[in-house]
N, C-alpha and C. Protein backbone atom coordinates (compact mmCIF):
# COMPACT_ATOMS: atom_id res chain seq x y z
N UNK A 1 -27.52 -119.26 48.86
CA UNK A 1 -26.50 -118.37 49.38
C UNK A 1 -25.16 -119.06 49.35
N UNK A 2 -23.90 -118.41 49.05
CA UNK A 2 -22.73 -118.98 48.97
C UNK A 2 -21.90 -118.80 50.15
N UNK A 3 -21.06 -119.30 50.68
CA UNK A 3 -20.36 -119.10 51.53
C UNK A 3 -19.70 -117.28 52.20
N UNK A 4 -19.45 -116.96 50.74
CA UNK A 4 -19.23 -115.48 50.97
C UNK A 4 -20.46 -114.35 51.35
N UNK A 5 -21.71 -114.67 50.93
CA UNK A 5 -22.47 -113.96 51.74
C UNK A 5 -23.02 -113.94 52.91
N UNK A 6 -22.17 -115.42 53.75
CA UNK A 6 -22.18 -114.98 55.27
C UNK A 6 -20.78 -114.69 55.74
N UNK A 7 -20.52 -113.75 55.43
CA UNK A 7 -18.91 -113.10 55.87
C UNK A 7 -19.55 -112.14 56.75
N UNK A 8 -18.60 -111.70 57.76
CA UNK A 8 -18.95 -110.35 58.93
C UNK A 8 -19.07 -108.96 57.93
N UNK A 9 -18.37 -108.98 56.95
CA UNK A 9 -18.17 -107.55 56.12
C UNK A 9 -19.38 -107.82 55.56
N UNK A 10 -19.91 -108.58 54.81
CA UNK A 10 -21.50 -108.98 54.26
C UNK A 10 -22.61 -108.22 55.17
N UNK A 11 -22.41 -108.64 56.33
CA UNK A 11 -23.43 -108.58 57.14
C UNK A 11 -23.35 -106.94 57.40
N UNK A 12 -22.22 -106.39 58.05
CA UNK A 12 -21.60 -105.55 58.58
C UNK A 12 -22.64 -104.45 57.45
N UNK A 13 -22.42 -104.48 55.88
CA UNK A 13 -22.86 -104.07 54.75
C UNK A 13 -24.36 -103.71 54.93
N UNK A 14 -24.75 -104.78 54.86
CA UNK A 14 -26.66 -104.92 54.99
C UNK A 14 -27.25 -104.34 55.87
N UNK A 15 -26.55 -104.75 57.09
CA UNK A 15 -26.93 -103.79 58.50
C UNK A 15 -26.98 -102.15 58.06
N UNK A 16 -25.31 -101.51 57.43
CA UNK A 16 -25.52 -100.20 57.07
C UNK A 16 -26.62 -99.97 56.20
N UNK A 17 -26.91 -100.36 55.47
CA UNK A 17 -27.38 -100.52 54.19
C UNK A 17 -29.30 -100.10 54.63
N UNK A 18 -29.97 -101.08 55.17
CA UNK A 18 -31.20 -100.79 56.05
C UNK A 18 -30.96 -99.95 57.20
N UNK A 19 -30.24 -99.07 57.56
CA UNK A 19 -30.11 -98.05 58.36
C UNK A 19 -29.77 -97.10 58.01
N UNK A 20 -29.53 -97.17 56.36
CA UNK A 20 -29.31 -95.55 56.04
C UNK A 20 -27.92 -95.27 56.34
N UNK A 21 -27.48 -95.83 56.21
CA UNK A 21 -25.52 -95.61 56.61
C UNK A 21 -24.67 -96.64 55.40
N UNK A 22 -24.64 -95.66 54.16
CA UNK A 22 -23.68 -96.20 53.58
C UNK A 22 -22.27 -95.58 53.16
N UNK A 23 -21.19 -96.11 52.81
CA UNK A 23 -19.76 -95.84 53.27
C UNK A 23 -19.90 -94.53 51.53
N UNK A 24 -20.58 -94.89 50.84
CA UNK A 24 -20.03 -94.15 49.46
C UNK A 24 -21.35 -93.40 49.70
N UNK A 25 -22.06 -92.97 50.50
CA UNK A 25 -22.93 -92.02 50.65
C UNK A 25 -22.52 -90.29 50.36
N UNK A 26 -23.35 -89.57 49.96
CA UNK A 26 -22.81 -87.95 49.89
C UNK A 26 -22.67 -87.64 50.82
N UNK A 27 -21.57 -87.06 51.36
CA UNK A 27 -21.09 -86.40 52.66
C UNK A 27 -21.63 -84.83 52.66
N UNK A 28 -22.05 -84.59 53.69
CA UNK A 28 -22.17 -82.93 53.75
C UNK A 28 -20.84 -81.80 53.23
N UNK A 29 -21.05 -80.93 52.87
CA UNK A 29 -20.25 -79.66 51.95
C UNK A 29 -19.45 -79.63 53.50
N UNK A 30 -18.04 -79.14 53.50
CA UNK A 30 -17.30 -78.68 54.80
C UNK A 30 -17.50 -77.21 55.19
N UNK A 31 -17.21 -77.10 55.78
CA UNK A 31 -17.99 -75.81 56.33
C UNK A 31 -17.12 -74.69 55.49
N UNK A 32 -17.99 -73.47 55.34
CA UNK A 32 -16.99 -72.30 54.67
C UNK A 32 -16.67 -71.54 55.55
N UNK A 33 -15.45 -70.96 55.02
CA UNK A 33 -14.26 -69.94 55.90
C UNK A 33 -13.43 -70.60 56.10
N UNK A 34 -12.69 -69.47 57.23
CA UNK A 34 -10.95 -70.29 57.35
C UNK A 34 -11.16 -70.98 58.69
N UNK A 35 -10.89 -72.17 58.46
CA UNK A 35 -10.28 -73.23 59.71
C UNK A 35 -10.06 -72.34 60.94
N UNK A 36 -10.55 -73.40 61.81
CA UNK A 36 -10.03 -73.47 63.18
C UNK A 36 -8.90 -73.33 63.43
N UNK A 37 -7.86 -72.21 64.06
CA UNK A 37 -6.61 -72.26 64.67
C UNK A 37 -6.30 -73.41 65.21
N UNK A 38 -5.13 -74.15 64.90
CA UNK A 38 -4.85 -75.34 65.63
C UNK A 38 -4.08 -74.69 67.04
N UNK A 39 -3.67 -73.17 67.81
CA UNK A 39 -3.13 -73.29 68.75
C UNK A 39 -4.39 -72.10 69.06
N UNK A 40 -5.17 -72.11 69.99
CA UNK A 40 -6.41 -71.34 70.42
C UNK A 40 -6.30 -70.45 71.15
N UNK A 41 -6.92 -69.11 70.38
CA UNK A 41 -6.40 -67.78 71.33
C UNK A 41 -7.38 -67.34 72.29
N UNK A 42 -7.08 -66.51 73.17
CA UNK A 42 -7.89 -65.85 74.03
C UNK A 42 -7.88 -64.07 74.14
N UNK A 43 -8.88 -63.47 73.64
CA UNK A 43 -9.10 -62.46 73.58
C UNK A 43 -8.33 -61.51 74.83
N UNK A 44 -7.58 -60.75 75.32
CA UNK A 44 -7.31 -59.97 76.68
C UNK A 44 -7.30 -58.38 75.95
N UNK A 45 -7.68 -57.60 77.30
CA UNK A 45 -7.63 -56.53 77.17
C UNK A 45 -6.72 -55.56 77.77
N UNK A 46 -5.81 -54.95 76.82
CA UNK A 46 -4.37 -54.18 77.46
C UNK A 46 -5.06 -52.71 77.45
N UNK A 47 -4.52 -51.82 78.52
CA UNK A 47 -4.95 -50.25 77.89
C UNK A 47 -2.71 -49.80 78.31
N UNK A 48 -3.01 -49.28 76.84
CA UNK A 48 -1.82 -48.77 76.57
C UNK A 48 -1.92 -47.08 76.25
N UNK A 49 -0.99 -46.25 76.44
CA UNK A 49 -0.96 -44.92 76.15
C UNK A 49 -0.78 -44.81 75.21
N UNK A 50 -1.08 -43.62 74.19
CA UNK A 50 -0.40 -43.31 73.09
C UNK A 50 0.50 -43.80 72.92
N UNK A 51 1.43 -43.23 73.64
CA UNK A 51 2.77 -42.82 73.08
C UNK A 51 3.33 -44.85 73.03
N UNK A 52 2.56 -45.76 73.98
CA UNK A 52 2.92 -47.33 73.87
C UNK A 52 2.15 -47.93 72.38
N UNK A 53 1.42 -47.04 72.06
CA UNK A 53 0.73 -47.65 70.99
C UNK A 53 1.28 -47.32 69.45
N UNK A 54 2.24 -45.93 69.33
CA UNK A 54 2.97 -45.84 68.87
C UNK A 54 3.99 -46.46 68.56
N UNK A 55 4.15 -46.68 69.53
CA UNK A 55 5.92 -47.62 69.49
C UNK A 55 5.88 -48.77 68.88
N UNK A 56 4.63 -49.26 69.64
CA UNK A 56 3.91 -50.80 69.36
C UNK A 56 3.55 -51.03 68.13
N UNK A 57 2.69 -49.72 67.11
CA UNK A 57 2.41 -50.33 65.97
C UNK A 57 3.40 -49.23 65.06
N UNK A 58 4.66 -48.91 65.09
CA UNK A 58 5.59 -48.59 64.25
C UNK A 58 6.61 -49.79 64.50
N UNK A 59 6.63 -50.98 65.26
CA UNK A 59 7.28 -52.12 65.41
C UNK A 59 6.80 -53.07 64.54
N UNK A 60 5.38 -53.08 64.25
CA UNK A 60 4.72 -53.83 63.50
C UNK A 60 5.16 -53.09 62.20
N UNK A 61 4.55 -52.01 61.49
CA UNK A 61 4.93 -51.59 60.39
C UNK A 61 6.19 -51.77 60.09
N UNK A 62 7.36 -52.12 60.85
CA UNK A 62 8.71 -52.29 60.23
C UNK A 62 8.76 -53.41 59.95
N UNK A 63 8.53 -54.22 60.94
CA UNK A 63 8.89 -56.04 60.72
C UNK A 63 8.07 -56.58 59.99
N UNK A 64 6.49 -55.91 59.60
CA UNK A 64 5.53 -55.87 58.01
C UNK A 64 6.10 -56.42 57.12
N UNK A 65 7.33 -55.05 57.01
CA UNK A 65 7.54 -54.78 55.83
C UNK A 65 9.48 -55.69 56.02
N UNK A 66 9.43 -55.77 56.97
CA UNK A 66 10.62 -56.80 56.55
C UNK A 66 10.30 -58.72 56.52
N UNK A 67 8.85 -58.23 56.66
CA UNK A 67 8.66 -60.13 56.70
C UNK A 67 8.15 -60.44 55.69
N UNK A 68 7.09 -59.08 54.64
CA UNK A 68 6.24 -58.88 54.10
C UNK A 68 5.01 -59.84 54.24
N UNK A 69 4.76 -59.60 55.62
CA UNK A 69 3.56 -60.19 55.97
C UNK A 69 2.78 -59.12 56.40
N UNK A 70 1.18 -59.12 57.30
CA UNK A 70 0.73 -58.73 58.13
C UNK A 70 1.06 -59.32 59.36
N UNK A 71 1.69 -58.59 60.11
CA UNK A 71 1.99 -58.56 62.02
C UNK A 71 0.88 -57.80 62.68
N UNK A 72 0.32 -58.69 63.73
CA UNK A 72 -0.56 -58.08 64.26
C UNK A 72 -0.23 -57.30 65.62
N UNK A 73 -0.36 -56.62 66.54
CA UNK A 73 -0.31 -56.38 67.92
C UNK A 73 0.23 -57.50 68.91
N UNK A 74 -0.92 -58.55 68.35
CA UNK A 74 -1.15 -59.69 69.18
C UNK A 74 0.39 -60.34 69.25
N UNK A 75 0.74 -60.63 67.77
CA UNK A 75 1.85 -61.26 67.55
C UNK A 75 2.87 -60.56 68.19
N UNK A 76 3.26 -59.54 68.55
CA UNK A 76 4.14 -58.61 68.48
C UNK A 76 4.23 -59.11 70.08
N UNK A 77 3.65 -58.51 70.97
CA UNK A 77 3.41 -58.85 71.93
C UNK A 77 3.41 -60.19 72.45
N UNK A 78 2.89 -60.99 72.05
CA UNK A 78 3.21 -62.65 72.20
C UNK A 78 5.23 -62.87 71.74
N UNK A 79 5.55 -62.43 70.93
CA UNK A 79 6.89 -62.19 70.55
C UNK A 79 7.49 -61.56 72.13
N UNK A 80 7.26 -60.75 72.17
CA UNK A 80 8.40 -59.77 73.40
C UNK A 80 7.88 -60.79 74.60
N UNK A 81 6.70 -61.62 74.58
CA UNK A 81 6.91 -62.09 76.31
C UNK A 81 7.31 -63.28 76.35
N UNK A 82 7.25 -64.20 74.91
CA UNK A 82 8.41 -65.12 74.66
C UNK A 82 9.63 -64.60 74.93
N UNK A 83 10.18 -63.53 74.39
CA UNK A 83 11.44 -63.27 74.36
C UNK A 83 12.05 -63.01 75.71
N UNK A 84 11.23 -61.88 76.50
CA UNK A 84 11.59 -61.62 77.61
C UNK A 84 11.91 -62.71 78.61
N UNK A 85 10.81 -63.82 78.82
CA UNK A 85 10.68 -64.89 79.33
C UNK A 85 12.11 -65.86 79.37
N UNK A 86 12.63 -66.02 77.97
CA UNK A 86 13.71 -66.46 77.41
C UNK A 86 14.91 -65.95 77.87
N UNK A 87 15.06 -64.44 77.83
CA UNK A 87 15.76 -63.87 78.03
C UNK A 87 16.14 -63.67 79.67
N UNK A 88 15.32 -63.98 80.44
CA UNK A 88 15.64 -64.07 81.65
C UNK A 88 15.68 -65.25 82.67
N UNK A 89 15.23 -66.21 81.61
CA UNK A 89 15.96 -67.84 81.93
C UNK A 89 17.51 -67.78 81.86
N UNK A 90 17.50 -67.81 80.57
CA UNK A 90 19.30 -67.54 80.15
C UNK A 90 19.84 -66.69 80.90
N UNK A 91 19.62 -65.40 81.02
CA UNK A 91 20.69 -64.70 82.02
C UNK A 91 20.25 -64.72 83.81
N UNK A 92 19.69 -65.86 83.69
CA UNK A 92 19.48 -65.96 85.46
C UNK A 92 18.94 -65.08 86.11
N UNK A 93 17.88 -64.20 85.63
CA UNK A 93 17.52 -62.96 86.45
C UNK A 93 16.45 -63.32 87.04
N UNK A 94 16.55 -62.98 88.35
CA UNK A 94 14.99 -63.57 89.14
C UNK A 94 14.36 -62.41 89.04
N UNK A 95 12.74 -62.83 88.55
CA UNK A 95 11.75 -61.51 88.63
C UNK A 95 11.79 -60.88 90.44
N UNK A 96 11.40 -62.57 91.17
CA UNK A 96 10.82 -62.06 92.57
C UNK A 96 12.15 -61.30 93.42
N UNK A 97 13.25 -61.06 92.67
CA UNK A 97 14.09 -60.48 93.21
C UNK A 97 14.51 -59.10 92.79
N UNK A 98 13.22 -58.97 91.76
CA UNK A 98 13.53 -57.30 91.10
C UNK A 98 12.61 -56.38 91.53
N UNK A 99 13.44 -55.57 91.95
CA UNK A 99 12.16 -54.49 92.76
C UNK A 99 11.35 -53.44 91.56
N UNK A 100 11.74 -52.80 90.75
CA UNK A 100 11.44 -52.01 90.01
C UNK A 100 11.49 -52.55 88.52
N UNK A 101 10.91 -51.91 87.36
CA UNK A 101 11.42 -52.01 86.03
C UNK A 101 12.53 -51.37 85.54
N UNK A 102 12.62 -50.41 86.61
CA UNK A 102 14.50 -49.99 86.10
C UNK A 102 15.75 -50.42 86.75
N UNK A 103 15.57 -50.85 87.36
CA UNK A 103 16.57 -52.79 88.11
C UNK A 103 16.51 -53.37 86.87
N UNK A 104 15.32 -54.10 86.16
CA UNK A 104 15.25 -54.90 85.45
C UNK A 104 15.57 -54.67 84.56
N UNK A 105 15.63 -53.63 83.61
CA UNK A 105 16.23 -52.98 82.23
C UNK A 105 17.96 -52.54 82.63
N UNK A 106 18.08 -52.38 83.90
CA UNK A 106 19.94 -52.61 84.29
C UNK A 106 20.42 -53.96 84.05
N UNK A 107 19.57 -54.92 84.61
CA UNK A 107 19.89 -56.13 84.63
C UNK A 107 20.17 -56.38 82.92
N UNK A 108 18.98 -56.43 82.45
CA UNK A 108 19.42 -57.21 81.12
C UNK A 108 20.12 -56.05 80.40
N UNK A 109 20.53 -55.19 80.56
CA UNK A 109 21.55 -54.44 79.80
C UNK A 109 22.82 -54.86 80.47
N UNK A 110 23.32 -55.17 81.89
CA UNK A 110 24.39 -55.38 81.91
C UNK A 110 24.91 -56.93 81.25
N UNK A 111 24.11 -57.52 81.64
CA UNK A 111 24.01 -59.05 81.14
C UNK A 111 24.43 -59.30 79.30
N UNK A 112 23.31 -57.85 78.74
CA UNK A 112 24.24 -57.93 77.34
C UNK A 112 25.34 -57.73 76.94
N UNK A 113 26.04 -56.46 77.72
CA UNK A 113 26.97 -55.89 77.08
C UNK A 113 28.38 -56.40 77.58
């Protein structure tokens, strides 16, 4: 034996080697389909009226077709409560100080204009 076949990587080798663990071994196939979302959603359930579901998916069909993507509900909605959220940091509007939703649609209309 020469000096180099008692090295730690030698050994390290042989050990894999009689255990069935080698580094250039066939790896298993990766799994099929599309990947894991790297930001993880959670299913919720909204009941909306017609006439909200309308609105909701003729918002999608426009911005579709101006992104030329598919927009989902989900997105759409995740969009407006970012925005809203945003929108009422910046103009200082306290929720726990709004009594109604039509306070709140005064508020950020006066705040815009």
């Amino acid at each position: 034996m020469t000096k180099d076949d008692h090295t730690p990587d030698t050994w390290v080798r042989l050990l894999d080697a009689q255990g069935g663990i080698r580094e250039d071994a066939i790896k298993p196939p990766r799994p099929q389909g599309r990947p894991r979302n790297p930001f993880p959603k959670h299913s919720v359930h909204i009941t909306l009226t017609s006439n909200e579901i309308t609105v909701l998916d003729k918002l999608i069909e426009q911005l579709s077709i101006g992104t030329n993507t598919k927009v989902s509900r989900g997105q759409i909605i995740a969009f407006m409560a970012h925005y809203l959220r945003d929108e009422l940091s910046h103009l200082e509007i306290e929720l726990a100080e709004t009594k109604s939703f039509r306070e709140l649609a005064e508020k950020l209309r006066k705040e815009i204009e």
